[in-house]
N, C-alpha and C. Protein backbone atom coordinates (compact mmCIF):
# COMPACT_ATOMS: atom_id res chain seq x y z
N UNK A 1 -18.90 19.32 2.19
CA UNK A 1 -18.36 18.25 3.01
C UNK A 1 -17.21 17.58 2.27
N UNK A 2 -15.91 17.54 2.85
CA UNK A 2 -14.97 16.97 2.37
C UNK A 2 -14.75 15.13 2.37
N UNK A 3 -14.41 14.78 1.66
CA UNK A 3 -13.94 13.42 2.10
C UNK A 3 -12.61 13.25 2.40
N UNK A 4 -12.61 12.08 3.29
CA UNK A 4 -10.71 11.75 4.15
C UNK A 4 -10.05 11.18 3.13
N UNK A 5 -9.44 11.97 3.02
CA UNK A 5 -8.24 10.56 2.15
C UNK A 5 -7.42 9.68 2.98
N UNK A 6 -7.82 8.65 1.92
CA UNK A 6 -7.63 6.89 2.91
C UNK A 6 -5.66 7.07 2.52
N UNK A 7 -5.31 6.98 3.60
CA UNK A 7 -3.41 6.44 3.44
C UNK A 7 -3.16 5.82 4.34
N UNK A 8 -2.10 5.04 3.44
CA UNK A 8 -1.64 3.08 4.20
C UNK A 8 -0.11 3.80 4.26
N UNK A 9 0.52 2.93 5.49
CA UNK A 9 1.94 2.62 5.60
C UNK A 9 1.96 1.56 5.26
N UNK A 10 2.75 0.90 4.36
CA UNK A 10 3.07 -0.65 3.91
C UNK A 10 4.89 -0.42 3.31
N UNK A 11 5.11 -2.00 3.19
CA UNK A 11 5.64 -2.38 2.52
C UNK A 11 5.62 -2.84 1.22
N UNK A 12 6.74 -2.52 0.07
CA UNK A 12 7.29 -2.49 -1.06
C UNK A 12 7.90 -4.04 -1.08
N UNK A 13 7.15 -5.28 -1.96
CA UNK A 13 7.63 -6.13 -2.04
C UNK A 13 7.21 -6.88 -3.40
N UNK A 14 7.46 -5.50 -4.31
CA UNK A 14 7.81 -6.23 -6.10
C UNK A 14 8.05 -4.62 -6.18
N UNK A 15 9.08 -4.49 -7.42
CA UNK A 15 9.38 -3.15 -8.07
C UNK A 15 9.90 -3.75 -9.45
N UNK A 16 9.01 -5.07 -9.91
CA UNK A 16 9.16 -5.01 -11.47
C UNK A 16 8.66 -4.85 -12.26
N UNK A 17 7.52 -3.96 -11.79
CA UNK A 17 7.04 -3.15 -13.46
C UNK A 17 7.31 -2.23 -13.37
N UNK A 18 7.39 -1.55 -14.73
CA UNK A 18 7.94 -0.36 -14.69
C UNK A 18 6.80 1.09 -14.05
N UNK A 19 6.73 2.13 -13.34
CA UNK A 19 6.29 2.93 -12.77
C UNK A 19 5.26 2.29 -11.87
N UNK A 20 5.25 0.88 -11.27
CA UNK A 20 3.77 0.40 -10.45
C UNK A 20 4.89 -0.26 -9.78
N UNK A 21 4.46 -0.38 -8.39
CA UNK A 21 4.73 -0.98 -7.15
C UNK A 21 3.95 -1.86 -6.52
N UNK A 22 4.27 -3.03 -5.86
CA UNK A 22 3.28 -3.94 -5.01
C UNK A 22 3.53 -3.63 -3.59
N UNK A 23 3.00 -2.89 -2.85
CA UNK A 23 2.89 -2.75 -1.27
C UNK A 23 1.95 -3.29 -0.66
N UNK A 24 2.27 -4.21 0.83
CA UNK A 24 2.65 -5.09 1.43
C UNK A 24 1.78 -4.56 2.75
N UNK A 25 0.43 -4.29 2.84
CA UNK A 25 -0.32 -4.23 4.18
C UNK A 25 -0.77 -4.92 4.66
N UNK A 26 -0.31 -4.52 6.19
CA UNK A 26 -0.16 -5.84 7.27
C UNK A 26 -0.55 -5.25 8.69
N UNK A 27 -1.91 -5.67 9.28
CA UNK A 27 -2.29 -5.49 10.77
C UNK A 27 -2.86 -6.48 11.21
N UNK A 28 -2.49 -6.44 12.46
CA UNK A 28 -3.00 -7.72 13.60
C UNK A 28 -4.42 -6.99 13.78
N UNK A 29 -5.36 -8.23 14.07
CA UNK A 29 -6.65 -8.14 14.50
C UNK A 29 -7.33 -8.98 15.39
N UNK A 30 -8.03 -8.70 16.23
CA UNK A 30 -8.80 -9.64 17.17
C UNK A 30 -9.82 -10.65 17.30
N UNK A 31 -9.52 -12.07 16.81
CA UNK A 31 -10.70 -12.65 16.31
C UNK A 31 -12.06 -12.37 17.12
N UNK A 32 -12.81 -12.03 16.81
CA UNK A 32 -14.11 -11.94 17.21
C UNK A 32 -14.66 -12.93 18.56
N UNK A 33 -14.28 -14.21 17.73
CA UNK A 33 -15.16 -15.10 18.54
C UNK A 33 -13.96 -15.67 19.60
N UNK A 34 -12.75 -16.17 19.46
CA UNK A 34 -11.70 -17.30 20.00
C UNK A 34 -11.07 -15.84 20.44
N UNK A 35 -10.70 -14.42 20.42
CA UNK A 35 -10.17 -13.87 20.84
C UNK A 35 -8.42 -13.63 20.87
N UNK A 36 -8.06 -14.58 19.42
CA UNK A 36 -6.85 -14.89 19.24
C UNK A 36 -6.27 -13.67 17.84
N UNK A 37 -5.53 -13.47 18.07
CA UNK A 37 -4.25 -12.38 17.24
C UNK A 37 -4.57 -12.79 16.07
N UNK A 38 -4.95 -12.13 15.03
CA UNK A 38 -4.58 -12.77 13.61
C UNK A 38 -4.12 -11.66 12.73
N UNK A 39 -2.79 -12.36 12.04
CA UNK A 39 -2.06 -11.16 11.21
C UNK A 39 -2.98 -11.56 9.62
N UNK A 40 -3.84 -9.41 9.20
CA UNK A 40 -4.12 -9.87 8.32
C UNK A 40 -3.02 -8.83 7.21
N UNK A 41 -3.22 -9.35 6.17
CA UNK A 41 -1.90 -9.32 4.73
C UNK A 41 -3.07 -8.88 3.74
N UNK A 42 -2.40 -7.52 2.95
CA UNK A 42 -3.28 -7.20 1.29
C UNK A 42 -2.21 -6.26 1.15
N UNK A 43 -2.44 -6.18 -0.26
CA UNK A 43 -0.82 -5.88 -1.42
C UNK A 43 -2.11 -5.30 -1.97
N UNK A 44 -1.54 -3.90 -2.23
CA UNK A 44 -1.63 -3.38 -3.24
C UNK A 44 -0.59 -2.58 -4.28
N UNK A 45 -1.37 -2.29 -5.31
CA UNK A 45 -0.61 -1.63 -7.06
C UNK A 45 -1.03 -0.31 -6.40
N UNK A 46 0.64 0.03 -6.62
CA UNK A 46 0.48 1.77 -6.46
C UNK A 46 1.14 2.42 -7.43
N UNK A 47 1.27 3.45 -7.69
CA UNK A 47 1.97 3.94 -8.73
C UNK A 47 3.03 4.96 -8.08
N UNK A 48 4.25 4.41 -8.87
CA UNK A 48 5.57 5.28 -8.83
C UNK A 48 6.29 6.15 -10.06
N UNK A 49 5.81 7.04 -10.33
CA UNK A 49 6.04 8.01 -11.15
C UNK A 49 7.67 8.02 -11.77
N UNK A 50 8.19 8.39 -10.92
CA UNK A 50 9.86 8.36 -11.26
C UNK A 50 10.86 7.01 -10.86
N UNK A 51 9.71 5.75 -10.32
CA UNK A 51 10.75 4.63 -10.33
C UNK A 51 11.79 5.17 -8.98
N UNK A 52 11.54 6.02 -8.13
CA UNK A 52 12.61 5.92 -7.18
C UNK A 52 12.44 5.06 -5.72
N UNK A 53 11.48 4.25 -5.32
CA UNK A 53 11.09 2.94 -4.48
C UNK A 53 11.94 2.27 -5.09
N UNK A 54 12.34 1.30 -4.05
CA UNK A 54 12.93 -0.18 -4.64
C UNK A 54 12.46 -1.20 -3.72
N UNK A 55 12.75 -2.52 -3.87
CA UNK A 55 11.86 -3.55 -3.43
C UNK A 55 12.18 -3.30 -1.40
N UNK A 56 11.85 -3.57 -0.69
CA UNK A 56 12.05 -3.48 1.17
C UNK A 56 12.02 -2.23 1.30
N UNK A 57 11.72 -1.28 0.81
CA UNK A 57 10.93 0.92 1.17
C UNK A 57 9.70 0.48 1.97
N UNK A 58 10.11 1.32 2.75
CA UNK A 58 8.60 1.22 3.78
C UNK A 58 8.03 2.92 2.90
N UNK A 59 6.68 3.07 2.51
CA UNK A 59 6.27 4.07 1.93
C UNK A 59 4.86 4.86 2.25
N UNK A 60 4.53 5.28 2.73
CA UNK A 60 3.07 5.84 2.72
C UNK A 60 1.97 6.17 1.36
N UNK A 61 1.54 5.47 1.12
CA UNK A 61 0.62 5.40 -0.03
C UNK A 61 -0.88 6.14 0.12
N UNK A 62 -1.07 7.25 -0.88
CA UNK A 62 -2.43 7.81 -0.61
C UNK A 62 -3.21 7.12 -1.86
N UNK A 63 -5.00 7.12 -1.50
CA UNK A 63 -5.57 6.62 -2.80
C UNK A 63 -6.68 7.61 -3.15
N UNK A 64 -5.97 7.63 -4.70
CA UNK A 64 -6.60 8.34 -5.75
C UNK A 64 -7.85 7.59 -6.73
N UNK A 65 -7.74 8.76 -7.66
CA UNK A 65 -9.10 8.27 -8.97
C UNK A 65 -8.22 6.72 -9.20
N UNK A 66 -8.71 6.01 -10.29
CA UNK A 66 -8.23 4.82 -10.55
C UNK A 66 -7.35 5.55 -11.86
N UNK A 67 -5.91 4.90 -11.65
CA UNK A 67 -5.27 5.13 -12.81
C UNK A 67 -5.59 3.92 -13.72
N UNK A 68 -5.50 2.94 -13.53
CA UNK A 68 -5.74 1.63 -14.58
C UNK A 68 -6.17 1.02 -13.96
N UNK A 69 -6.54 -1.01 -14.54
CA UNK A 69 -7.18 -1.32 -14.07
C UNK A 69 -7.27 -2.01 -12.46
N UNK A 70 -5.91 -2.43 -12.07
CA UNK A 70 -5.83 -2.14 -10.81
C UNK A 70 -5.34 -1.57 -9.51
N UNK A 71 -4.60 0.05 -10.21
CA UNK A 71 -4.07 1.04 -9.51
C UNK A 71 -4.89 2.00 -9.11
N UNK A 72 -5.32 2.05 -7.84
CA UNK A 72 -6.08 2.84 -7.46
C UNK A 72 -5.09 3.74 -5.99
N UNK A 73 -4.01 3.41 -6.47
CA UNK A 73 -3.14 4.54 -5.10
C UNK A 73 -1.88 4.80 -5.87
N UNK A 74 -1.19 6.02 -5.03
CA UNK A 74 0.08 6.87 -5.60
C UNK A 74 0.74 6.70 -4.27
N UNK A 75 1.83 6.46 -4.36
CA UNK A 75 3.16 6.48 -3.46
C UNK A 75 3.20 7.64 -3.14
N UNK A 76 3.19 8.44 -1.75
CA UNK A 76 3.07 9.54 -1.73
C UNK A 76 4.74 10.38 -1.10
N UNK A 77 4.84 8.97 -0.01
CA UNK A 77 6.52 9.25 1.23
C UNK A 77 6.95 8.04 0.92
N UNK A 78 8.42 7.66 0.84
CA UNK A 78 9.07 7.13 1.02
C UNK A 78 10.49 7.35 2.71
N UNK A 79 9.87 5.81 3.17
CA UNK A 79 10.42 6.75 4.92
C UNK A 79 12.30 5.81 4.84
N UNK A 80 12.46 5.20 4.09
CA UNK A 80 13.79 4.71 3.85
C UNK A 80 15.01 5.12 3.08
């Protein structure tokens, strides 16, 4: 039995460390109870191997083993 690999489209909004990225996931959801829109927001550390992202790349991120202590995904596409 295989497992899915989990991949996010986000946004790139820090590229100042060197080979790690902060991407920028963002979906609307339906409150449960009031039935009202709510935009939810989580950033994650991904890793960029060759530094070629820069900060506003929209990128597709797959997640891997844990590289450190809080990179647990690799930049896989860059769509910009």
């Amino acid at each position: 039995m295989k497992k899915k690999i989990k991949s996010i489209k986000g946004l790139i909004i820090s590229d100042k460390m060197n080979k790690t990225r902060i991407v920028l996931y963002s979906k609307k959801k339906k409150h449960k109870k009031y039935g009202k829109m709510i935009l939810i927001k989580k950033k994650y550390f991904a890793h960029d191997e060759n530094n070629i992202t820069k900060k506003g790349d929209i990128v597709k991120i797959l997640q891997v083993r844990p590289l450190s202590k809080n990179k647990f995904w690799i930049i896989k596409k860059k769509y910009n």
